[in-house]
C-alpha atoms as a PDB file:
ATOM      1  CA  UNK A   1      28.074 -10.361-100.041  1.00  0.00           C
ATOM      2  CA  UNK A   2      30.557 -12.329-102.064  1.00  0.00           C
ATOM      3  CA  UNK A   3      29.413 -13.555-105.111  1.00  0.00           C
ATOM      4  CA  UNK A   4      31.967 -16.150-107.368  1.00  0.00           C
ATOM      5  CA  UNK A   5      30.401 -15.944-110.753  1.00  0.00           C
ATOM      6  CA  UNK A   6      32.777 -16.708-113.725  1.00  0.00           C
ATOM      7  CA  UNK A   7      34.461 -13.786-115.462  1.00  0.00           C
ATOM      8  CA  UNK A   8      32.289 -12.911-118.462  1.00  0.00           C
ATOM      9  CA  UNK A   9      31.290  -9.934-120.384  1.00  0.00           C
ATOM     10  CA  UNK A  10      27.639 -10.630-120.066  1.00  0.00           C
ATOM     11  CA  UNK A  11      25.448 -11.839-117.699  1.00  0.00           C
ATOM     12  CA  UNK A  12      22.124 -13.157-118.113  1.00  0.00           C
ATOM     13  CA  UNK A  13      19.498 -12.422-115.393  1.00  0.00           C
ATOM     14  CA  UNK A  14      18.856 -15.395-114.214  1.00  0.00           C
ATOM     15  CA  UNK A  15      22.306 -16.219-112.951  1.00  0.00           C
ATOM     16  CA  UNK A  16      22.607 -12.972-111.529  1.00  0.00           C
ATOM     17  CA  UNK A  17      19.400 -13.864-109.652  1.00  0.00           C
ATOM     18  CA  UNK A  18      21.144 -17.294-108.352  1.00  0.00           C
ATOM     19  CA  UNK A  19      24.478 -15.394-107.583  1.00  0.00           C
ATOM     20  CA  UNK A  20      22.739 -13.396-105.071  1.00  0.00           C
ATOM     21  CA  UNK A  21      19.832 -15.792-104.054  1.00  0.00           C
ATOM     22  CA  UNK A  22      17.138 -13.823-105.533  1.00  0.00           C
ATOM     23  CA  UNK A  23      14.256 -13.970-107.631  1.00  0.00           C
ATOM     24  CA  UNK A  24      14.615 -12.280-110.940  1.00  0.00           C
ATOM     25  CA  UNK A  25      11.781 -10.144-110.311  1.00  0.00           C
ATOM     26  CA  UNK A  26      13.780  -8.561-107.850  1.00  0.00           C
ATOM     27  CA  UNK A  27      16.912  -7.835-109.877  1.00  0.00           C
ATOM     28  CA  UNK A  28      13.673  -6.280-112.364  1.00  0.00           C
ATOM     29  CA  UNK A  29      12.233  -4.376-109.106  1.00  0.00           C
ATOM     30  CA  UNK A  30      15.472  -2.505-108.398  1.00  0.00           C
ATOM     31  CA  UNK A  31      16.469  -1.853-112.030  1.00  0.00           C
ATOM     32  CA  UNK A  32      13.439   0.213-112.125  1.00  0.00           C
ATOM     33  CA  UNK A  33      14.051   1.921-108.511  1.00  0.00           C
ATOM     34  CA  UNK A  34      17.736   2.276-108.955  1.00  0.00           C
ATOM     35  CA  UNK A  35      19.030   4.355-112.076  1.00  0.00           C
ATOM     36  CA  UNK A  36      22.917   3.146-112.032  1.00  0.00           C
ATOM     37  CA  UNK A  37      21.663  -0.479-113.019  1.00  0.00           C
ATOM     38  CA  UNK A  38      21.157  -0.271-116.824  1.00  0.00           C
ATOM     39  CA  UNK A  39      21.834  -3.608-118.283  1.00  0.00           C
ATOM     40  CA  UNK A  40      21.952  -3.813-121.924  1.00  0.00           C
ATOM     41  CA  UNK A  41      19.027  -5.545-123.730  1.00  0.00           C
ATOM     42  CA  UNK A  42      19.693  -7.768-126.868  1.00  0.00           C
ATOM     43  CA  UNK A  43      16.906  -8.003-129.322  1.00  0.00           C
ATOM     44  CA  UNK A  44      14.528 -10.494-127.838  1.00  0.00           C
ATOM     45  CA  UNK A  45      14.402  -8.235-124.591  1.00  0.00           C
ATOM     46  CA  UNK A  46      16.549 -10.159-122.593  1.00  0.00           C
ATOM     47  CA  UNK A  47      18.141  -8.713-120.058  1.00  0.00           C
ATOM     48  CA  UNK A  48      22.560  -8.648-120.486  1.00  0.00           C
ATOM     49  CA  UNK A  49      24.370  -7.464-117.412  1.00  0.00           C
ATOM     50  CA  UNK A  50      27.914  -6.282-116.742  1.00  0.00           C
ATOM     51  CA  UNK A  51      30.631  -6.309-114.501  1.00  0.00           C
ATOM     52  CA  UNK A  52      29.532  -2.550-114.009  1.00  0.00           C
ATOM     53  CA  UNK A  53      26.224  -3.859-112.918  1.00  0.00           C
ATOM     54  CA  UNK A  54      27.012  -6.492-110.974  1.00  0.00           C
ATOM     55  CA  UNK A  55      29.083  -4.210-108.688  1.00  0.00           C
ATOM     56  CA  UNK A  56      26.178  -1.609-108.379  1.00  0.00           C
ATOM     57  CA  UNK A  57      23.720  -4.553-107.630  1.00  0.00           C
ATOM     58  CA  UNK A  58      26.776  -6.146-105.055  1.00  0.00           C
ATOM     59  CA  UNK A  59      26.479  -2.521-103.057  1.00  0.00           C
ATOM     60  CA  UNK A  60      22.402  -1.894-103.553  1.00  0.00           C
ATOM     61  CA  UNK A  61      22.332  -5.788-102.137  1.00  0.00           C
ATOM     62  CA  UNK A  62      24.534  -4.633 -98.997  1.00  0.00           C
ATOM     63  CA  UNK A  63      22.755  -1.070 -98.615  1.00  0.00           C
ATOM     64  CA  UNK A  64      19.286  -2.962 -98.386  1.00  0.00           C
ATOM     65  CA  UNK A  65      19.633  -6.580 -97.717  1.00  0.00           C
ATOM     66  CA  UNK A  66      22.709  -6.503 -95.058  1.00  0.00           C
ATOM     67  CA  UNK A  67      22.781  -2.634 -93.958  1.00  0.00           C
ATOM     68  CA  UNK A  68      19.053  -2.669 -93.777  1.00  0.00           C
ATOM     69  CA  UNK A  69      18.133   0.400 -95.771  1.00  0.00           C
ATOM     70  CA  UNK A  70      15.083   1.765 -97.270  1.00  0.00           C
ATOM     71  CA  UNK A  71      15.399   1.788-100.905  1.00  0.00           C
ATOM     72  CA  UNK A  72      14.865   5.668-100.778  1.00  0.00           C
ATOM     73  CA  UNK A  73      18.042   5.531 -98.278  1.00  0.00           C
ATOM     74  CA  UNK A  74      19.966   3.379-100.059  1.00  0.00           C
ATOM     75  CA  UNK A  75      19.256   5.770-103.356  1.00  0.00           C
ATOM     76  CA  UNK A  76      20.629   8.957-101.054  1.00  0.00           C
ATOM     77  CA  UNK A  77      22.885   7.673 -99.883  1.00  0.00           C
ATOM     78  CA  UNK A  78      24.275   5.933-103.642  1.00  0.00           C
ATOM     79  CA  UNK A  79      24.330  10.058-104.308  1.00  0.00           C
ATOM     80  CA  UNK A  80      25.318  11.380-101.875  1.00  0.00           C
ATOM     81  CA  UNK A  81      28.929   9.867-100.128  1.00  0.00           C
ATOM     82  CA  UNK A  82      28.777   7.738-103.551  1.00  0.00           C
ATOM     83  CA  UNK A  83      32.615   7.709-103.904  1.00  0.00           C
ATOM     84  CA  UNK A  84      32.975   7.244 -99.498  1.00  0.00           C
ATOM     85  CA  UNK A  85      30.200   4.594-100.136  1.00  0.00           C
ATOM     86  CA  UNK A  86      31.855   2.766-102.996  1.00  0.00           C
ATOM     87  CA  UNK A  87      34.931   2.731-101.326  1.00  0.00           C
ATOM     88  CA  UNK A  88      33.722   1.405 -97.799  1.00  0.00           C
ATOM     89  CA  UNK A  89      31.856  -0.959-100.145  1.00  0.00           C
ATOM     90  CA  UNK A  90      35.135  -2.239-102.079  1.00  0.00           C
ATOM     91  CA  UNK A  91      37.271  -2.695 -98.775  1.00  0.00           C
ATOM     92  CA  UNK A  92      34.486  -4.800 -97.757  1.00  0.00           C
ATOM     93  CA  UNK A  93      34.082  -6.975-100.654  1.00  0.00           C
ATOM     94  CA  UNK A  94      37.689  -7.292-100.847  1.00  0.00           C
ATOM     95  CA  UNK A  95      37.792  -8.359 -96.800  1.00  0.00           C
ATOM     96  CA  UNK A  96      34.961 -11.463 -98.328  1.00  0.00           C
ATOM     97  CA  UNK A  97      36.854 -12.638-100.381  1.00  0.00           C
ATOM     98  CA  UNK A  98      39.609 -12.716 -97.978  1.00  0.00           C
ATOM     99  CA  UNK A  99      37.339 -14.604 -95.897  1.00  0.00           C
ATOM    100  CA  UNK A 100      35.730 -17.043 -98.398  1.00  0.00           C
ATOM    101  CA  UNK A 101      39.551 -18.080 -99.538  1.00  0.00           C
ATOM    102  CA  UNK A 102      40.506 -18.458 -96.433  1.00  0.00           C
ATOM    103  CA  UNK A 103      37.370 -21.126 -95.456  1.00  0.00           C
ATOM    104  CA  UNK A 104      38.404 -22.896 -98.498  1.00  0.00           C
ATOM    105  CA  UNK A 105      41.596 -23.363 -97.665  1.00  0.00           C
ATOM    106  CA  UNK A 106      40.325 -24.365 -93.827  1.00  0.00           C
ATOM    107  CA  UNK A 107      38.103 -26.936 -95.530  1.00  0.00           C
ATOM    108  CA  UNK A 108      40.929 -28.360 -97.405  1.00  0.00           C
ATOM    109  CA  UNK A 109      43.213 -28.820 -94.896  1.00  0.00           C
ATOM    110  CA  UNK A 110      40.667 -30.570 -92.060  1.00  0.00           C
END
């Protein structure tokens, strides 16, 4: 999944929620289940995340949501092939981009 949020050092949870068109209970669910989303916390609670983040949620989102793993198989396999994984993961992301500049471009020319 592509997602074309501005380049920022923080995000707040609600537009990560909208980036990836879900609810921010969810981003909440899987920051508990998954350990390699820790988004900083300012001092009313709120939740800050980073580019870091964003790219772990971008490849838990494809594990679960698109690959159609268990969150317990999405966790092994984050561990184990975690540098095969990221790197599958990054030749895909870059391949969406690709894609989505490449509709754009379609759409401006018809």
């Amino acid at each position: 999944m592509y997602i074309d949020l501005p380049e920022k050092r923080y995000y707040k949870i609600g537009e990560v929620a909208k980036a990836f068109g879900l609810n921010t209970s969810h981003i909440r669910f899987w920051e508990k289940e998954f350990d390699v989303l820790k988004p900083k916390k300012n001092k009313k609670g709120n939740r800050l995340f980073t580019q870091d983040d964003l790219k772990n949620l971008q490849l838990i989102y494809h594990l679960v949501k698109e690959k159609g793993f268990t969150l317990e198989g999405a966790k092994s396999k984050m561990k184990e092939n975690s540098k095969s994984t990221e790197g599958n993961y990054d030749i895909i992301m870059r391949l969406e981009k690709i894609k989505a500049e490449l509709i754009n471009i379609k759409n401006e020319i018809s």
